[in-house]
C-alpha atoms as a PDB file:
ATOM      1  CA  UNK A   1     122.147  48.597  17.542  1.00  0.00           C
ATOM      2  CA  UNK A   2     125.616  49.339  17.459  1.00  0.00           C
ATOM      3  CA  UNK A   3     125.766  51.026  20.997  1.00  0.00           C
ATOM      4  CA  UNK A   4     124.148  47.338  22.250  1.00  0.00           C
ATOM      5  CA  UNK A   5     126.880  45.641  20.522  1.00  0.00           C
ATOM      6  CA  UNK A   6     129.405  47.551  22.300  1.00  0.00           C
ATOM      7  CA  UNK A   7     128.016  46.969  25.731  1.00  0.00           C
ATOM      8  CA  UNK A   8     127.706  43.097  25.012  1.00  0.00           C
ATOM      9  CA  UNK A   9     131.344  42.122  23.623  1.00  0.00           C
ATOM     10  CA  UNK A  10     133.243  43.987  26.129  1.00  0.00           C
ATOM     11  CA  UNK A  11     136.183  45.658  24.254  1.00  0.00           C
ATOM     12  CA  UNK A  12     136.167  48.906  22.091  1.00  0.00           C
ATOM     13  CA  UNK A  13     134.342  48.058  18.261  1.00  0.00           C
ATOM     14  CA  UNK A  14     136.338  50.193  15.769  1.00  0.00           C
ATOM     15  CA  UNK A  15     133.674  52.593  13.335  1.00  0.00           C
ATOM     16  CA  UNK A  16     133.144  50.811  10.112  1.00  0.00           C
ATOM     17  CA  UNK A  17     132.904  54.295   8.473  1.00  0.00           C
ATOM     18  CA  UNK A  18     130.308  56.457   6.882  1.00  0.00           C
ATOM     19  CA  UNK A  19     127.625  54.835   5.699  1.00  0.00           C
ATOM     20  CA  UNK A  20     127.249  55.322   2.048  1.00  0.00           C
ATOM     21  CA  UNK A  21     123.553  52.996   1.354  1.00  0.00           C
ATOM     22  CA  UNK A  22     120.859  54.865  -0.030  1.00  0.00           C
ATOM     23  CA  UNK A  23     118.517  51.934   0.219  1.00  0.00           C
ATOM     24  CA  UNK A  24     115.968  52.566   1.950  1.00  0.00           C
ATOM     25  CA  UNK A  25     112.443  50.472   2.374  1.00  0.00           C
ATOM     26  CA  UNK A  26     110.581  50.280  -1.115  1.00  0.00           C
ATOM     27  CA  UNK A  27     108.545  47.375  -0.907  1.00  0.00           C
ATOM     28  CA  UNK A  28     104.565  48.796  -0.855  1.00  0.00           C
ATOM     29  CA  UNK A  29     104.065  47.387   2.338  1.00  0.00           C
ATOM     30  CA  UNK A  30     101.465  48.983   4.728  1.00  0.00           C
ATOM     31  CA  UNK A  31      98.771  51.904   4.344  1.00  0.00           C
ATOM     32  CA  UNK A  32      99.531  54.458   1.547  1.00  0.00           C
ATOM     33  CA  UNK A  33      97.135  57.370   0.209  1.00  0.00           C
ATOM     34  CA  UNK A  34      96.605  57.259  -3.581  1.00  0.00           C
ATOM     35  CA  UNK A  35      95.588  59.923  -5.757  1.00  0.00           C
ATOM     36  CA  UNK A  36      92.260  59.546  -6.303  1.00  0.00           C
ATOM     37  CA  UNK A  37      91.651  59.849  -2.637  1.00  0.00           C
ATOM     38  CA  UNK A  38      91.898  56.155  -1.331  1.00  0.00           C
ATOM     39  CA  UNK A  39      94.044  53.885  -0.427  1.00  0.00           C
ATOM     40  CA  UNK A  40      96.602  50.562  -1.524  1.00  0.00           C
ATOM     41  CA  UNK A  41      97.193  48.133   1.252  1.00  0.00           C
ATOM     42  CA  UNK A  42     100.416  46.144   0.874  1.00  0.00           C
ATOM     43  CA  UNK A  43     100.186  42.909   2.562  1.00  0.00           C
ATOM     44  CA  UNK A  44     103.751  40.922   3.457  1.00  0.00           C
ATOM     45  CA  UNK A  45     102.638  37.130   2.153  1.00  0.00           C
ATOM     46  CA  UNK A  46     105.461  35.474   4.791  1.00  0.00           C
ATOM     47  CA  UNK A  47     107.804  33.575   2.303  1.00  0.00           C
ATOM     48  CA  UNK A  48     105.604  34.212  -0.773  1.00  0.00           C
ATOM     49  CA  UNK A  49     103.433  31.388   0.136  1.00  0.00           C
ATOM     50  CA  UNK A  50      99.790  32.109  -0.369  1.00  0.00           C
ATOM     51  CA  UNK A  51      96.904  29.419  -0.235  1.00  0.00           C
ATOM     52  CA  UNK A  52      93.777  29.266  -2.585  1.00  0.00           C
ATOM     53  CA  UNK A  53      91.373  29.925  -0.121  1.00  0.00           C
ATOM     54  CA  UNK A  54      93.422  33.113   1.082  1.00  0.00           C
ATOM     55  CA  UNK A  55      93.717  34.157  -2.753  1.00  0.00           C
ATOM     56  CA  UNK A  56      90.069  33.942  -2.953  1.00  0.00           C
ATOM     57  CA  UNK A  57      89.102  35.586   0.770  1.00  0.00           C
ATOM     58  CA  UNK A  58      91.323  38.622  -0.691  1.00  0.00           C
ATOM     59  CA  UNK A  59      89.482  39.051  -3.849  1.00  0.00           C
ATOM     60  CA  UNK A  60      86.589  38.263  -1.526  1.00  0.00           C
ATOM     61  CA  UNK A  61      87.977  41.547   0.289  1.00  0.00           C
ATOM     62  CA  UNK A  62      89.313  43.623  -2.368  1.00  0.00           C
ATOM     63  CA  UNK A  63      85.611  43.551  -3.633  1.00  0.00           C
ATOM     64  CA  UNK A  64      84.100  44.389  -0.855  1.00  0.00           C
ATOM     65  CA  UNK A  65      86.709  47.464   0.683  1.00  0.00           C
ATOM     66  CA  UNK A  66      88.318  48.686  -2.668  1.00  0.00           C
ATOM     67  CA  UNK A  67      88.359  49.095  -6.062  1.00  0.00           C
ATOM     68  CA  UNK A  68      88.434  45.106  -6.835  1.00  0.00           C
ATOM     69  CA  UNK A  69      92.599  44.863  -8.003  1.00  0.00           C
ATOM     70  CA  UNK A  70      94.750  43.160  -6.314  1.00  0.00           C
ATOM     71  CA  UNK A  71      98.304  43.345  -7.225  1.00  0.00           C
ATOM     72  CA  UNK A  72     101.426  41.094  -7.295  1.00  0.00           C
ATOM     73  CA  UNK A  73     104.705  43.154  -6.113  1.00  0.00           C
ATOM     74  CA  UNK A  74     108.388  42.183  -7.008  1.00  0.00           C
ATOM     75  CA  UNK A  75     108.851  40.855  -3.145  1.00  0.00           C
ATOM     76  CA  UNK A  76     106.150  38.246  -3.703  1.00  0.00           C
ATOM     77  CA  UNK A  77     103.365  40.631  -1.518  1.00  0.00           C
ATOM     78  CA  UNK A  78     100.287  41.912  -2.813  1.00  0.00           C
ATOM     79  CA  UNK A  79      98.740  45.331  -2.867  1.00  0.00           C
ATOM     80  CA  UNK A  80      94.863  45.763  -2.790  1.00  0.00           C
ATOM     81  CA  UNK A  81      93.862  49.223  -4.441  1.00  0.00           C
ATOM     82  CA  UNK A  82      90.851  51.181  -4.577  1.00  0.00           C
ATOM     83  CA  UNK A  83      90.248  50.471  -0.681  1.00  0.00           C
ATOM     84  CA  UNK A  84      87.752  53.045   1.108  1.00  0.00           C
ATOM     85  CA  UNK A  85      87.659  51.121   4.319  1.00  0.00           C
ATOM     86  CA  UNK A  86      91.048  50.579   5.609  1.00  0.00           C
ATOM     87  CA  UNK A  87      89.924  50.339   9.130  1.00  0.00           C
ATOM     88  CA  UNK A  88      87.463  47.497   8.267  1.00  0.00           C
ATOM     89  CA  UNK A  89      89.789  45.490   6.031  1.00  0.00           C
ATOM     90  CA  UNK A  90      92.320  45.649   8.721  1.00  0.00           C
ATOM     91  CA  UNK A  91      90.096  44.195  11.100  1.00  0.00           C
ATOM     92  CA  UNK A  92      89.254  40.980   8.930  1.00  0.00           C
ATOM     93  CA  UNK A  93      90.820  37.852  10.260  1.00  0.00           C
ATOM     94  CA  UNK A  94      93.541  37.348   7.544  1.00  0.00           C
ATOM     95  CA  UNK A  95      94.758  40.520   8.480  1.00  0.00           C
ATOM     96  CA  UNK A  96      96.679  38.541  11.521  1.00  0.00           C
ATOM     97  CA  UNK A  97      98.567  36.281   9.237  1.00  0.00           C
ATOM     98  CA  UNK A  98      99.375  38.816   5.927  1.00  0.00           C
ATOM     99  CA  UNK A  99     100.309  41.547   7.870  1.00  0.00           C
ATOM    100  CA  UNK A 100     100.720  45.387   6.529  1.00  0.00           C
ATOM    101  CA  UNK A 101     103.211  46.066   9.639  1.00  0.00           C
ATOM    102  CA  UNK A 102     105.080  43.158   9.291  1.00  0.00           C
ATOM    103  CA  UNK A 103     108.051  41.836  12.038  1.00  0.00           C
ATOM    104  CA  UNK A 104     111.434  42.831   9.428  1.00  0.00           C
ATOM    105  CA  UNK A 105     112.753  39.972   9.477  1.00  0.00           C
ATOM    106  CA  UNK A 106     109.574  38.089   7.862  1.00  0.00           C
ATOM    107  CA  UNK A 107     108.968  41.406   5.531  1.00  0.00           C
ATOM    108  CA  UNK A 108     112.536  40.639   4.402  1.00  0.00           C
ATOM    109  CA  UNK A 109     111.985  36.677   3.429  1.00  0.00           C
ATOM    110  CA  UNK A 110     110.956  35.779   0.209  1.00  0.00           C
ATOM    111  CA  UNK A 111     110.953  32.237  -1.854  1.00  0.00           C
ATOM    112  CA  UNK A 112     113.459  31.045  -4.372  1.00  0.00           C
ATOM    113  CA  UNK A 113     114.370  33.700  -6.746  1.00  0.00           C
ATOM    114  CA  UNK A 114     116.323  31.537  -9.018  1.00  0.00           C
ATOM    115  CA  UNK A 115     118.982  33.815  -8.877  1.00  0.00           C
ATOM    116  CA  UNK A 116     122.590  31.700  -8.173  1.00  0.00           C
ATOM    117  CA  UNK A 117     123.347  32.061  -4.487  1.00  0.00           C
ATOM    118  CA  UNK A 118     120.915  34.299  -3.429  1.00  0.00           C
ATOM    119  CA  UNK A 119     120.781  34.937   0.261  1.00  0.00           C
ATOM    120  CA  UNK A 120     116.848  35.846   0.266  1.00  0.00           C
ATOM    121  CA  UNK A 121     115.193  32.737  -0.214  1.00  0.00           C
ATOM    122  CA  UNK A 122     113.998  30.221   2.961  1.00  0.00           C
ATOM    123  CA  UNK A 123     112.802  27.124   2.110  1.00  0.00           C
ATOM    124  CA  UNK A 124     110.418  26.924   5.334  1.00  0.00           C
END
């Protein structure tokens, strides 16, 4: 990203530094192996916003591919566990919409956190 930057603005960027972040990606999102030899799918729920009937398809889902839980993470996604069929629950229609390999910029959205000037909510 940086090396595009430099080839777009046309004069010399000076180096911000060393990088000192060690954030990295912790939000459950995508395919993970559990322990007890299945898996938890994290689904990104674009700007925390989930209907009824797509609450009830997933525990629809959840039934029928895992364990039955579904659960609610700090970034306003959801995690089904238990699942024994990954490649069958990925192929269900809602898949499309609450994505486990989300774009980053929609993984990154969430609602209102409350929080005094947070730069994370959208009100989309």
């Amino acid at each position: 990203m940086t090396q595009e930057l430099r080839e777009r603005v046309g004069f010399e960027i000076p180096s911000g530094g060393e990088g000192l972040s060690t954030w990295k990606v912790e939000d459950h999102i995508g395919v993970h192996a559990d322990r007890f030899g299945s898996h938890f799918v994290g689904l990104c729920v674009p700007v925390g916003r989930l209907t009824a009937d797509e609450l009830f398809e997933l525990a629809e889902l959840s039934r029928r591919y895992g364990d039955g839980g579904i659960r609610l993470t700090q970034r306003q996604n959801l995690v089904l566990t238990g699942v024994k069929e990954v490649d069958r629950l990925l192929d269900e229609a809602i898949i499309a919409r609450l994505q486990p390999a989300p774009d980053p910029f929609e993984r990154a959205l969430i609602a209102c956190t409350s929080a005094p000037f947070c730069k994370f909510g959208s009100s989309r």
